[in-house]
Every structure is written in structure tokens, then in C-alpha cells.
C-alpha atoms as a PDB file:
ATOM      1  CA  UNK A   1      19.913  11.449  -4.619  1.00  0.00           C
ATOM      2  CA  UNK A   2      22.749  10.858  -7.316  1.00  0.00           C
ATOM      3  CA  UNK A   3      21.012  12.355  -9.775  1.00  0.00           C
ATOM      4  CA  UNK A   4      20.264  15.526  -7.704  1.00  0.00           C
ATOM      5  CA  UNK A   5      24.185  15.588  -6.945  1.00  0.00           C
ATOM      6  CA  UNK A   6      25.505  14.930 -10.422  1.00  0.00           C
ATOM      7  CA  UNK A   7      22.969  17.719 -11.973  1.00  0.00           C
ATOM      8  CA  UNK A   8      24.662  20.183  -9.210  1.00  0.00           C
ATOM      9  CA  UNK A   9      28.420  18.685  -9.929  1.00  0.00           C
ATOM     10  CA  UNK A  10      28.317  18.023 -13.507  1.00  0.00           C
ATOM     11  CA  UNK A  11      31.636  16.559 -15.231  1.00  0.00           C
ATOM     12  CA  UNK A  12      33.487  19.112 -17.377  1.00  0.00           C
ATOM     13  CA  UNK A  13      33.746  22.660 -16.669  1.00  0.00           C
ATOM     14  CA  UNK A  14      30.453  23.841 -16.818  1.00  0.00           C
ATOM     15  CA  UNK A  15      29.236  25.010 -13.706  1.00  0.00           C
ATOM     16  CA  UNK A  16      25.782  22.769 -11.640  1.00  0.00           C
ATOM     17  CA  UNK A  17      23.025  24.351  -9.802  1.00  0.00           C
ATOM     18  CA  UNK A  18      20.134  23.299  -7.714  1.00  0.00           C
ATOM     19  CA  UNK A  19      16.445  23.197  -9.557  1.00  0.00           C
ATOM     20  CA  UNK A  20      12.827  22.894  -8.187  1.00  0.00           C
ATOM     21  CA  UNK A  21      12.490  19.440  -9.670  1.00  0.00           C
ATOM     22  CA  UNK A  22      14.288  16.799 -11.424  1.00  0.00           C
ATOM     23  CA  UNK A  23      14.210  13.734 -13.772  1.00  0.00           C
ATOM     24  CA  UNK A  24      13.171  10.633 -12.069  1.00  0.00           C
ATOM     25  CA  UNK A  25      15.675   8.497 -13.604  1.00  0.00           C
ATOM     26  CA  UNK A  26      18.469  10.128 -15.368  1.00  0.00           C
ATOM     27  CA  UNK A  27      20.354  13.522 -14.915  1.00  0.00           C
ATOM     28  CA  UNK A  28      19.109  17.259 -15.105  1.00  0.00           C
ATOM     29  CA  UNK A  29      15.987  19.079 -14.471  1.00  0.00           C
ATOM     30  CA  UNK A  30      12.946  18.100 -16.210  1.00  0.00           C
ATOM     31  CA  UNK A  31      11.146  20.314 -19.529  1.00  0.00           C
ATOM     32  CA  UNK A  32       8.091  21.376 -18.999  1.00  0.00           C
ATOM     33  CA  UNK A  33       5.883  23.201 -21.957  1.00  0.00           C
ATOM     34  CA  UNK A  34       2.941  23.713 -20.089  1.00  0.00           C
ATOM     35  CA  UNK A  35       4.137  25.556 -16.930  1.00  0.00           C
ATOM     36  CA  UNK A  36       6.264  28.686 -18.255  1.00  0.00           C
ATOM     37  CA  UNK A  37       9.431  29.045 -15.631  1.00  0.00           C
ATOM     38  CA  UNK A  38       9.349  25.228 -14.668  1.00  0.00           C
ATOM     39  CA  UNK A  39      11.426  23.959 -12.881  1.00  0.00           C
ATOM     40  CA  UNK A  40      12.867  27.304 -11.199  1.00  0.00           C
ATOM     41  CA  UNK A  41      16.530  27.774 -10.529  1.00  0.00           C
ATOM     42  CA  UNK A  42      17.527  28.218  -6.933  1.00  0.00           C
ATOM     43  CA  UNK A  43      14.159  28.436  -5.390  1.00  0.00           C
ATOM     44  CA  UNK A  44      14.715  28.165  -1.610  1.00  0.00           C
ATOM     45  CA  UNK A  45      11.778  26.565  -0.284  1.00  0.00           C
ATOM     46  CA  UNK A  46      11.809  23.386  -2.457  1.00  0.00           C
ATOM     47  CA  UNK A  47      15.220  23.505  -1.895  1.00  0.00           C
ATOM     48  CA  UNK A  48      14.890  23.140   1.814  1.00  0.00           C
ATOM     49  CA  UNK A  49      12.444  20.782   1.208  1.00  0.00           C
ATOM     50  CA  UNK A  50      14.596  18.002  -1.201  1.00  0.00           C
ATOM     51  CA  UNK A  51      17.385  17.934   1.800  1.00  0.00           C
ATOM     52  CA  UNK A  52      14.712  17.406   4.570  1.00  0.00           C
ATOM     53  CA  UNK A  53      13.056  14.127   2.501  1.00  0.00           C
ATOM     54  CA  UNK A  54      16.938  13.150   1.218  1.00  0.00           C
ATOM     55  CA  UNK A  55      17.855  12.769   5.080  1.00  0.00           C
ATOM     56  CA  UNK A  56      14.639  10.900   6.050  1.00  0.00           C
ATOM     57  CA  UNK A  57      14.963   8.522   3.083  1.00  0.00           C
ATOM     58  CA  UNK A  58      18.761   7.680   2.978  1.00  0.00           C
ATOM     59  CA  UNK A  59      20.112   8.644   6.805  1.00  0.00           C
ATOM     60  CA  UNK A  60      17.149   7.406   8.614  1.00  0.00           C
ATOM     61  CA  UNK A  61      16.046   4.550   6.042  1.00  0.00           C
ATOM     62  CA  UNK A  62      12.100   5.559   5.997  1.00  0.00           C
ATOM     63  CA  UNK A  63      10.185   4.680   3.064  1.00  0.00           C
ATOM     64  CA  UNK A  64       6.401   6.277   3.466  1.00  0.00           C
ATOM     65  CA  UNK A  65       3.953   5.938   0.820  1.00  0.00           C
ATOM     66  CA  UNK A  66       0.682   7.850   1.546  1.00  0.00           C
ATOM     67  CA  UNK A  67      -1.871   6.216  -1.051  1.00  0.00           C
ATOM     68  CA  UNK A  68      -1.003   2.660  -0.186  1.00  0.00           C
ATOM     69  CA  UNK A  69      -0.246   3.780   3.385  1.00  0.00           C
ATOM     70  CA  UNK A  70       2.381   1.649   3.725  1.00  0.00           C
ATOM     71  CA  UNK A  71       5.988   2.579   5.890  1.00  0.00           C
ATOM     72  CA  UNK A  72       9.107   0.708   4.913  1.00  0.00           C
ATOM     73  CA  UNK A  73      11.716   1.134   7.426  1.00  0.00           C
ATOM     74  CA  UNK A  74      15.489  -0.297   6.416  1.00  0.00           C
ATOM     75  CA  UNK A  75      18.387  -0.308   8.929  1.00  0.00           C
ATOM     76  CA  UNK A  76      21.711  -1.107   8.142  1.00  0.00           C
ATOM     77  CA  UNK A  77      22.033  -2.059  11.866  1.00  0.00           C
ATOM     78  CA  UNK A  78      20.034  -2.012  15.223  1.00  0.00           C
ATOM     79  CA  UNK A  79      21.103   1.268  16.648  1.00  0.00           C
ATOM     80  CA  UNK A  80      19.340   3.865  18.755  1.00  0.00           C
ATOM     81  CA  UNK A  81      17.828   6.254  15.690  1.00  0.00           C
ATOM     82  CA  UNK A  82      14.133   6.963  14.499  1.00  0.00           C
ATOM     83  CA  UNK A  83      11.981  10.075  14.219  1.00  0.00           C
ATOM     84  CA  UNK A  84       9.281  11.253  16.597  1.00  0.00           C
ATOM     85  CA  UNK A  85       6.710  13.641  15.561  1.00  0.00           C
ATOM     86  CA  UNK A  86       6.336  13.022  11.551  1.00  0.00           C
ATOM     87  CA  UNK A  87       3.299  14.490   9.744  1.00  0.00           C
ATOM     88  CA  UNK A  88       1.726  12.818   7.420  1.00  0.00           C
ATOM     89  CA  UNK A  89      -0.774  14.627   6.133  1.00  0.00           C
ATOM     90  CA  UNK A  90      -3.441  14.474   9.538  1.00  0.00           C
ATOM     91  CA  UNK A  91      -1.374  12.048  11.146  1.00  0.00           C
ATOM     92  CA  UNK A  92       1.703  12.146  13.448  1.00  0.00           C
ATOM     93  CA  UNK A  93       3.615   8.912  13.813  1.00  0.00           C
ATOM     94  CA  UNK A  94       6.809   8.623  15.240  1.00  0.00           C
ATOM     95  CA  UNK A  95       9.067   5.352  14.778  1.00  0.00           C
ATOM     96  CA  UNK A  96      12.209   4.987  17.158  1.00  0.00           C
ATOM     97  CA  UNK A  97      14.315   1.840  17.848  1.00  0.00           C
ATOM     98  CA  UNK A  98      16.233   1.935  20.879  1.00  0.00           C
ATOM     99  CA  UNK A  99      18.045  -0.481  23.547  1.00  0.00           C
ATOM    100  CA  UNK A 100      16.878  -1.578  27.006  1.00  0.00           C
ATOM    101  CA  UNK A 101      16.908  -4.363  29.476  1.00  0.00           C
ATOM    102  CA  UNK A 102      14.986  -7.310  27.591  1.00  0.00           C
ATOM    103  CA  UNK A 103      16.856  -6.246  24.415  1.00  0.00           C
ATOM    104  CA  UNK A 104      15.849  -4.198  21.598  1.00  0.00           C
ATOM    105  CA  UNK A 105      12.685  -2.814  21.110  1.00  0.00           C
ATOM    106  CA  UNK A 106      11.041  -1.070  17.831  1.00  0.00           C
ATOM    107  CA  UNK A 107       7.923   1.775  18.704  1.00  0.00           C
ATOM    108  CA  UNK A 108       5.574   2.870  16.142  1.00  0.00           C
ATOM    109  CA  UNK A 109       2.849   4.927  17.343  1.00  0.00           C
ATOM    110  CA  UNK A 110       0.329   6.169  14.671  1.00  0.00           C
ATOM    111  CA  UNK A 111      -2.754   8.114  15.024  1.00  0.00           C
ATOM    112  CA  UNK A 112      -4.353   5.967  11.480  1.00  0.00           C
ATOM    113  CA  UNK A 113      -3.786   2.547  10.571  1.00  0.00           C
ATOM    114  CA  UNK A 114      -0.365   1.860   7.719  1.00  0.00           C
ATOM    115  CA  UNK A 115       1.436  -1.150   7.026  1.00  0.00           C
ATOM    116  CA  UNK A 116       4.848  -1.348   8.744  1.00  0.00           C
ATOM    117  CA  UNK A 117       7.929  -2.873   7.338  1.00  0.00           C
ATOM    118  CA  UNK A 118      11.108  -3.131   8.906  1.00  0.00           C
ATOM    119  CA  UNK A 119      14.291  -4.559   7.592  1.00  0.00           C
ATOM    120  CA  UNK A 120      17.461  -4.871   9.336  1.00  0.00           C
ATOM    121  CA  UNK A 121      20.379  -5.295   6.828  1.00  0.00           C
ATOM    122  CA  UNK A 122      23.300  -6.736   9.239  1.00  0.00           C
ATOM    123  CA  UNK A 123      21.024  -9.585  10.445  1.00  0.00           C
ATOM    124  CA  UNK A 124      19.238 -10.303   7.260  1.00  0.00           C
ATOM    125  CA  UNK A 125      15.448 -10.070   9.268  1.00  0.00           C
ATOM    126  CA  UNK A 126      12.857  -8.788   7.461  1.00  0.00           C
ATOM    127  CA  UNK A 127       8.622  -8.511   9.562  1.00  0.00           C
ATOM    128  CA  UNK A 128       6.056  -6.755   8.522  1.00  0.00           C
ATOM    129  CA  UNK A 129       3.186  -5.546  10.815  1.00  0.00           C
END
């Protein structure tokens, strides 16, 4: 995420923008020889699409890798948050934490089988399912 906000708020005068893609590591948008036009400047949909996965990663704290099918799940706190209704690929899962009268309770409901890891920064707890 820093790099995507540095690239659009570079220091000196010269003027950012948003790109299709960027470096993994460092600043700026990546070169690419073999794909004329790559990455494109401004191009809505990936645009849309960068914000959606920035908010799931850093607000929310999910971590989803597909080929190990693994979901990593870090809280800074126990508070009532989650998402219901996530596709991944052919399967919905939705993860919500929430409060009620024996305490608080953790849901993940998948259609296929991942690996579940939740963290909870405050308390220093770490379990994995």
C-alpha cells in the first residue's frame, strides 16, 4: 500500500498517477517489453479493484492465499468486524467476530476446506484451525 501511495504522491513537483500494476517492492509501475501499453494509466476497473483488496488486507486484516488455501486473519483488537459473503473463486466464506453472552466468539463458515489463522495483536494470542 505505500508503494501504491508514494507512486501517486511522489516527492518533488512532478505530478503521481494511478497505474494498472505496480512493483512489488519498491516505487513506480512496473516495465513490461512483452505486453505493448503495460501497465495502463488510469484504467478504472483495476483501479476499483486495488482499493477493494487494500481495504480487505489492511482495514479488515485478511490474508487469503488461494494455492495453499490458507486464511490469515490479524486483529489489532477483538471488536465486532469481519466480512460475510467473500468469493473465492467457487467458494463463499464469510469470517465475523462479534460479542455475546459467554464472551467472544469467532465464525468461519466455508463451503471448501482452508487453513485458518487468527491473531489478535492487543492480547498477543495466536490459534490456528
Amino acid at each position: 500500500m505505500y508503494f501504491i501511495l508514494d507512486t501517486l504522491h511522489p516527492d518533488g513537483d512532478k505530478m503521481g498517477d494511478v497505474w494498472e500494476a505496480y512493483l512489488p517492492a519498491k516505487e513506480g509501475y512496473p516495465l513490461c517489453d512483452k505486453l505493448p501499453g503495460f501497465p495502463r494509466k488510469r484504467f478504472m476497473p483495476m483501479i476499483g479493484l486495488v482499493t477493494i483488496t487494500l481495504m480487505i488486507e489492511n482495514i479488515i486484516g485478511l490474508d487469503i492465499s488461494l494455492p495453499r488455501k490458507t486464511v490469515n486473519w490479524t486483529m489489532p483488537s477483538l471488536e465486532a468486524m469481519g466480512i460475510e459473503g467473500l468469493s473465492l473463486k467457487r467458494n463463499l466464506i464469510t469470517i465475523l467476530s462479534n460479542k455475546n453472552a459467554r464472551g467472544w466468539e469467532i465464525r468461519l463458515e466455508s463451503e471448501k476446506l482452508y487453513y485458518f489463522t487468527i491473531e489478535i495483536l492487543d492480547e498477543q494470542k495466536k490459534k490456528t484451525l
